[in-house]
C-alpha atoms as a PDB file:
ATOM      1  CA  UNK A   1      13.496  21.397  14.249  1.00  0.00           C
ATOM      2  CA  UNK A   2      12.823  20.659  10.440  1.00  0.00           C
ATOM      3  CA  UNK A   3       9.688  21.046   8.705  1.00  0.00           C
ATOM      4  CA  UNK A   4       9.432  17.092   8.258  1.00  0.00           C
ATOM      5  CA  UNK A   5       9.921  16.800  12.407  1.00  0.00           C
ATOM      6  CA  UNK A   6       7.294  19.366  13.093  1.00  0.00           C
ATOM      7  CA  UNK A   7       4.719  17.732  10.451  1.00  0.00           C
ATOM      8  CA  UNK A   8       5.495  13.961   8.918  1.00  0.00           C
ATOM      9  CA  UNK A   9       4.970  13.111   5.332  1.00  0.00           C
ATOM     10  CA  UNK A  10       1.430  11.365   4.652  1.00  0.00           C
ATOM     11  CA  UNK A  11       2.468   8.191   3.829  1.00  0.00           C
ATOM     12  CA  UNK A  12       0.356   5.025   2.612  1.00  0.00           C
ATOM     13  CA  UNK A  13       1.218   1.807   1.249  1.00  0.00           C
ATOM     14  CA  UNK A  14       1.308   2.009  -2.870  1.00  0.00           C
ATOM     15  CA  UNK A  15       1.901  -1.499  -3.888  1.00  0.00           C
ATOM     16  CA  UNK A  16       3.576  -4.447  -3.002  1.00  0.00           C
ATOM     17  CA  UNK A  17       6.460  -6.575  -5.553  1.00  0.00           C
ATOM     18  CA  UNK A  18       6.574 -10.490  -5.075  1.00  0.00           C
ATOM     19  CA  UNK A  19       8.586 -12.949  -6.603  1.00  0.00           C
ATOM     20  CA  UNK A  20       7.444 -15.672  -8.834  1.00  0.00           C
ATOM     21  CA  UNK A  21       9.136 -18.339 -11.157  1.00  0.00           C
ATOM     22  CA  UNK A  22       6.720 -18.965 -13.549  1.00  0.00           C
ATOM     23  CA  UNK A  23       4.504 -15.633 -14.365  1.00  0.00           C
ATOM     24  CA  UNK A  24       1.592 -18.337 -16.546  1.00  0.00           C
ATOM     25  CA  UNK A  25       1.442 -19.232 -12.754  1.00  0.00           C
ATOM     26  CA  UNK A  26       0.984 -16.041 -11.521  1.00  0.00           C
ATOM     27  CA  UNK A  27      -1.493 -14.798 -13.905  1.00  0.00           C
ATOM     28  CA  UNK A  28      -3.843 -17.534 -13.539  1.00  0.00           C
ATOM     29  CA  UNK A  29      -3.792 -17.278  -9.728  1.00  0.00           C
ATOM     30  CA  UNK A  30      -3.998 -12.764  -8.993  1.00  0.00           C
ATOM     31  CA  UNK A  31      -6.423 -12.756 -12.162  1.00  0.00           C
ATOM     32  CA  UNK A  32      -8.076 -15.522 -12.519  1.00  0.00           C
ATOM     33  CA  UNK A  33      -8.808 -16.962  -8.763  1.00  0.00           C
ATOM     34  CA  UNK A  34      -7.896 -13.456  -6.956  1.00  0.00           C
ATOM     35  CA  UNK A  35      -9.668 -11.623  -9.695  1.00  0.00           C
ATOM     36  CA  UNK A  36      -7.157  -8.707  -9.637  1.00  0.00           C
ATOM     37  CA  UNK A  37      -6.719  -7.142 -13.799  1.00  0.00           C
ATOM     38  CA  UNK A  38      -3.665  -6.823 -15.457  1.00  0.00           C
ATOM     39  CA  UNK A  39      -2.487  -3.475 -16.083  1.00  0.00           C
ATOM     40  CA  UNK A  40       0.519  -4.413 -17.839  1.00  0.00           C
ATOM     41  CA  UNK A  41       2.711  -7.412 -18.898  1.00  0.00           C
ATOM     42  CA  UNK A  42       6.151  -6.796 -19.862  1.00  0.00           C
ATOM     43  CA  UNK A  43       7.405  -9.962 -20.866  1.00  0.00           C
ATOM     44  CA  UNK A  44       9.603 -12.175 -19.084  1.00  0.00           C
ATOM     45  CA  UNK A  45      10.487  -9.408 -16.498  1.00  0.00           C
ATOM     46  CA  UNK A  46       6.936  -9.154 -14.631  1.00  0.00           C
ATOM     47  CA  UNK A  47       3.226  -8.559 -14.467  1.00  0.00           C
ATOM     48  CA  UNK A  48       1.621  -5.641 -13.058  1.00  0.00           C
ATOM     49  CA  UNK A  49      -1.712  -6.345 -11.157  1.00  0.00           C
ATOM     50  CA  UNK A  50      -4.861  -4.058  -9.857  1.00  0.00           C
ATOM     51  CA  UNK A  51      -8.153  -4.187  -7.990  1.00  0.00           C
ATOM     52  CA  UNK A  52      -9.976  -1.160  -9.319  1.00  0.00           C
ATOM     53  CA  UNK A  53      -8.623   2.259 -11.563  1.00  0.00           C
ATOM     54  CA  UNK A  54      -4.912   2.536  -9.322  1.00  0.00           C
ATOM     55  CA  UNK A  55      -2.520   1.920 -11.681  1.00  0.00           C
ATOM     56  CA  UNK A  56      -1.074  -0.891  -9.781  1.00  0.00           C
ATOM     57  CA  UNK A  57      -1.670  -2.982  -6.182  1.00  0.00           C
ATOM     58  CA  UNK A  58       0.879  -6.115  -6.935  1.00  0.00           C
ATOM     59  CA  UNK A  59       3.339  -6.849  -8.880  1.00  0.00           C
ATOM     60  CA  UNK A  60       5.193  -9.834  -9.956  1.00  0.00           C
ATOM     61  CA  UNK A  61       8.079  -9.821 -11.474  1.00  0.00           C
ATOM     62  CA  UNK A  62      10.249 -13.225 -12.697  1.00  0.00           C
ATOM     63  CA  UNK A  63      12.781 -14.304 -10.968  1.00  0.00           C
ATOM     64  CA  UNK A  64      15.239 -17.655 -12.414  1.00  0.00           C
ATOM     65  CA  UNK A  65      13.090 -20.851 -12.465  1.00  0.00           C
ATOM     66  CA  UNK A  66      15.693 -22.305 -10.121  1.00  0.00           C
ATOM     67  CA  UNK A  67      15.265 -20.080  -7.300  1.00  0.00           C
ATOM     68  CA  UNK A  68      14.333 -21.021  -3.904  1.00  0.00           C
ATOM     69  CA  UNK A  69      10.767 -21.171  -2.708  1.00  0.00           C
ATOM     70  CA  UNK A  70       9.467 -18.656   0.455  1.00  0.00           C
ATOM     71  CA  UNK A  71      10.658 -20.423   3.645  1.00  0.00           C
ATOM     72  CA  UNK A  72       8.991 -20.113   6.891  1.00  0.00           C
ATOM     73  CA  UNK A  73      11.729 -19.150   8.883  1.00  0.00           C
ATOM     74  CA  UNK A  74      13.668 -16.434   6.647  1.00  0.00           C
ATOM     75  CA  UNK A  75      13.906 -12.798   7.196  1.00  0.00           C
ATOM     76  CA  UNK A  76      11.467 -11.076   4.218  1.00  0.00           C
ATOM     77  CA  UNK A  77       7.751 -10.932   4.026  1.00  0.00           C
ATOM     78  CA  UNK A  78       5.727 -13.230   6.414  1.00  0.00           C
ATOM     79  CA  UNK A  79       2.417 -12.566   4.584  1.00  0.00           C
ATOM     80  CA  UNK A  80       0.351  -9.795   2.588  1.00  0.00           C
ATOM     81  CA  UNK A  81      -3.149  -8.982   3.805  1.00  0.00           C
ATOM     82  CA  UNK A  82      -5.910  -7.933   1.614  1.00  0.00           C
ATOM     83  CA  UNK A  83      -8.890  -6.478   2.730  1.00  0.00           C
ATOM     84  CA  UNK A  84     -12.458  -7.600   2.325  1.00  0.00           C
ATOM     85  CA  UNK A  85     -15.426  -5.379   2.559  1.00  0.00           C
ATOM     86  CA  UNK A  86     -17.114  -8.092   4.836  1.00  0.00           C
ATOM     87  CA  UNK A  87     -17.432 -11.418   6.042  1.00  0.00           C
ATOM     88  CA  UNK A  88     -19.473 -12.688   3.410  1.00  0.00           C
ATOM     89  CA  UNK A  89     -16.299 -11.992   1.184  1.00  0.00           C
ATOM     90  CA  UNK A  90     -13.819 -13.783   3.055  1.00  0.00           C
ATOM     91  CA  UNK A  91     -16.040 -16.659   3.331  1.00  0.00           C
ATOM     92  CA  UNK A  92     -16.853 -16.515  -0.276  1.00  0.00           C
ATOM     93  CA  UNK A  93     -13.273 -16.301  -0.976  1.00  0.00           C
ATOM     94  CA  UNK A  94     -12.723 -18.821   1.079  1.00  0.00           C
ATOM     95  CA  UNK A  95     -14.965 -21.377  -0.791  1.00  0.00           C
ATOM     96  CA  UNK A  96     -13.468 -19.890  -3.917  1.00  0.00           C
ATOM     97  CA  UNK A  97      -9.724 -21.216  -2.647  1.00  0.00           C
ATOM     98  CA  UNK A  98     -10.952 -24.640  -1.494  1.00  0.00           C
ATOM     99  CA  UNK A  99     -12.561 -24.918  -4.966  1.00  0.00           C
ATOM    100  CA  UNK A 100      -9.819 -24.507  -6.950  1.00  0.00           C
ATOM    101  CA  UNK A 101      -7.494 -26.394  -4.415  1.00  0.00           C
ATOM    102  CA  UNK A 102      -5.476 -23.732  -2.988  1.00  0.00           C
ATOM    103  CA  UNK A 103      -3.535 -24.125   0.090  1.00  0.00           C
ATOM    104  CA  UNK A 104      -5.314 -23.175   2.992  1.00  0.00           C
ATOM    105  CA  UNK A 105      -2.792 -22.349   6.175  1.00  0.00           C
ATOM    106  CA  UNK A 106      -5.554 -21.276   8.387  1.00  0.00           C
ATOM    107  CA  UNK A 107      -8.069 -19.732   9.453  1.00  0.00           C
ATOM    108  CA  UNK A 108      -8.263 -17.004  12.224  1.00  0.00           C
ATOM    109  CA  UNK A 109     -10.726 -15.070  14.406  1.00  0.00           C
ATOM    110  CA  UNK A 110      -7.859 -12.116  15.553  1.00  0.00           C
ATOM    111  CA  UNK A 111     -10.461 -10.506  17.840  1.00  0.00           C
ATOM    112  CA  UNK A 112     -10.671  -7.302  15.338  1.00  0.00           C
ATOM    113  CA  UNK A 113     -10.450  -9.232  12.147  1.00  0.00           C
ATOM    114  CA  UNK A 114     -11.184 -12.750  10.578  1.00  0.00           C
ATOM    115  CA  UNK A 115      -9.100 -14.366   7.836  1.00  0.00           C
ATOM    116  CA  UNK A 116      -7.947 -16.988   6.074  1.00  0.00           C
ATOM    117  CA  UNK A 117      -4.386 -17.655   5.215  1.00  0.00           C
ATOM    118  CA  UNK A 118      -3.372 -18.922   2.153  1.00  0.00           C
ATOM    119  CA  UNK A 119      -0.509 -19.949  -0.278  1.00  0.00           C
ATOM    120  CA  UNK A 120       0.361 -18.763  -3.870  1.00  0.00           C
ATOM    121  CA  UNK A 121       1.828 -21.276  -6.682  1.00  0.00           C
ATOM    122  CA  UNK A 122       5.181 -19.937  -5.549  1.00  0.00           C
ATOM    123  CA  UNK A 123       4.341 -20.491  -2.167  1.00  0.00           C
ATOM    124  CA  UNK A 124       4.078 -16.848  -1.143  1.00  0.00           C
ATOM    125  CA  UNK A 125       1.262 -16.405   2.014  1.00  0.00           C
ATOM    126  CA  UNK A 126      -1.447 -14.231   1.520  1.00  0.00           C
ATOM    127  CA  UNK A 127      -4.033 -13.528   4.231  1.00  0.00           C
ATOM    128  CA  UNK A 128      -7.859 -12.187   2.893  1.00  0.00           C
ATOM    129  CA  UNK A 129      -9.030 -10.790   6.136  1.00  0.00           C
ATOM    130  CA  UNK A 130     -12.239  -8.423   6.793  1.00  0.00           C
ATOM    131  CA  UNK A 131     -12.179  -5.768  10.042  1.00  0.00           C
ATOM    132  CA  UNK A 132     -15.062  -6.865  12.709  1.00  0.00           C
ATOM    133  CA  UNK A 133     -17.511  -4.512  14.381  1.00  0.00           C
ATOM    134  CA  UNK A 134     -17.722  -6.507  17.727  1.00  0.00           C
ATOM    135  CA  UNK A 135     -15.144  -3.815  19.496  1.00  0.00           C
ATOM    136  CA  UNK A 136     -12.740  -1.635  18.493  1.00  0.00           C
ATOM    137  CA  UNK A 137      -9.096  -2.236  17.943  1.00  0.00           C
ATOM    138  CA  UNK A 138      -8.170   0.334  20.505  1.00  0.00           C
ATOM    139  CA  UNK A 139      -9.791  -1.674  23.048  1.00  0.00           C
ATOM    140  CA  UNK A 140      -9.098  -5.161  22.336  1.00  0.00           C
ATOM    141  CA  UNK A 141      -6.259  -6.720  24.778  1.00  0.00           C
ATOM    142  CA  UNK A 142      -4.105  -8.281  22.226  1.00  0.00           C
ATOM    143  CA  UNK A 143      -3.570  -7.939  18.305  1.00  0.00           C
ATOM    144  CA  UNK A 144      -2.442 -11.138  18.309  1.00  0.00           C
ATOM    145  CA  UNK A 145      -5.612 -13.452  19.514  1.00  0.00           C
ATOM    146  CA  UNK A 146      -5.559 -16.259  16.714  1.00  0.00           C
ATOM    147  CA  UNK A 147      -8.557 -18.800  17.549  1.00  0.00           C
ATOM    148  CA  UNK A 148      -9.498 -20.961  14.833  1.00  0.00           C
ATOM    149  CA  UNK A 149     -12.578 -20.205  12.687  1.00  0.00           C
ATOM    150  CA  UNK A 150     -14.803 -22.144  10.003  1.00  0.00           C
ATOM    151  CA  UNK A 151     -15.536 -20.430   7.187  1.00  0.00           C
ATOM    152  CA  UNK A 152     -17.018 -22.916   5.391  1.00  0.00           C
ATOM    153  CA  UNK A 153     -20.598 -22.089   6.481  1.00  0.00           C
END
């Protein structure tokens, strides 16, 4: 047996690369909606996005302005999820998005979480979700309860 059978690696998710046409785009939605900072820009290959001091949480890097937009039904990314510290954030957020007429998908009580799905300029889905107290994931029947919520309280 190897040393990586006996113990696995501790492993987390870093960051995560989408793909954008136009980076103006992309900029004014992570920074200026999102309110993620720029770490770096490095011209027309990409921009390099964070939430606190990591180095980098997304990153965007251009792709040709003729290339074709996320579909629903591909094989790739279905959605990134980013985590609020409550529900008073994903409802703020929420309010944020309608305000500056962002394209809501839905909104969804999971059972452990509640979110709101969303679209980037590009089309890309994002999902701001915060984890619920009400019982723990361990003992909630399905992961994938998705009954409709308003957040616009």
């Amino acid at each position: 047996m190897t040393e990586m059978q006996k113990q696995p690696p501790t492993l987390k998710l870093g960051h995560v690369v989408l793909k954008m046409r136009d980076l103006d785009k992309a900029k004014a939605f992570y920074r200026d909606i999102l309110g993620l900072k720029i770490t770096e820009e490095r011209g027309d290959f990409g921009v390099f996005f964070r939430f606190a001091d990591y180095h980098h949480d997304i990153a965007i890097f251009k792709v040709d302005d003729d290339a074709a937009a996320p579909e629903h039904n591909q094989v790739g990314l279905s959605h990134l999820a980013l985590v609020a510290d409550s529900l008073e954030t994903v409802k703020a957020m929420y309010s944020r998005l309608v305000e500056h007429d962002v394209p809501i998908v839905r909104t969804v009580d999971h059972g452990v979480t509640k979110s709101v799905y969303f679209k980037d300029p590009e089309g890309n889905e994002l999902e701001i979700y915060c984890d619920v107290a009400e019982k723990p994931w361990r003992e909630v029947d399905t992961m994938f309860k998705s009954e409709h919520i308003d957040l616009g309280d």
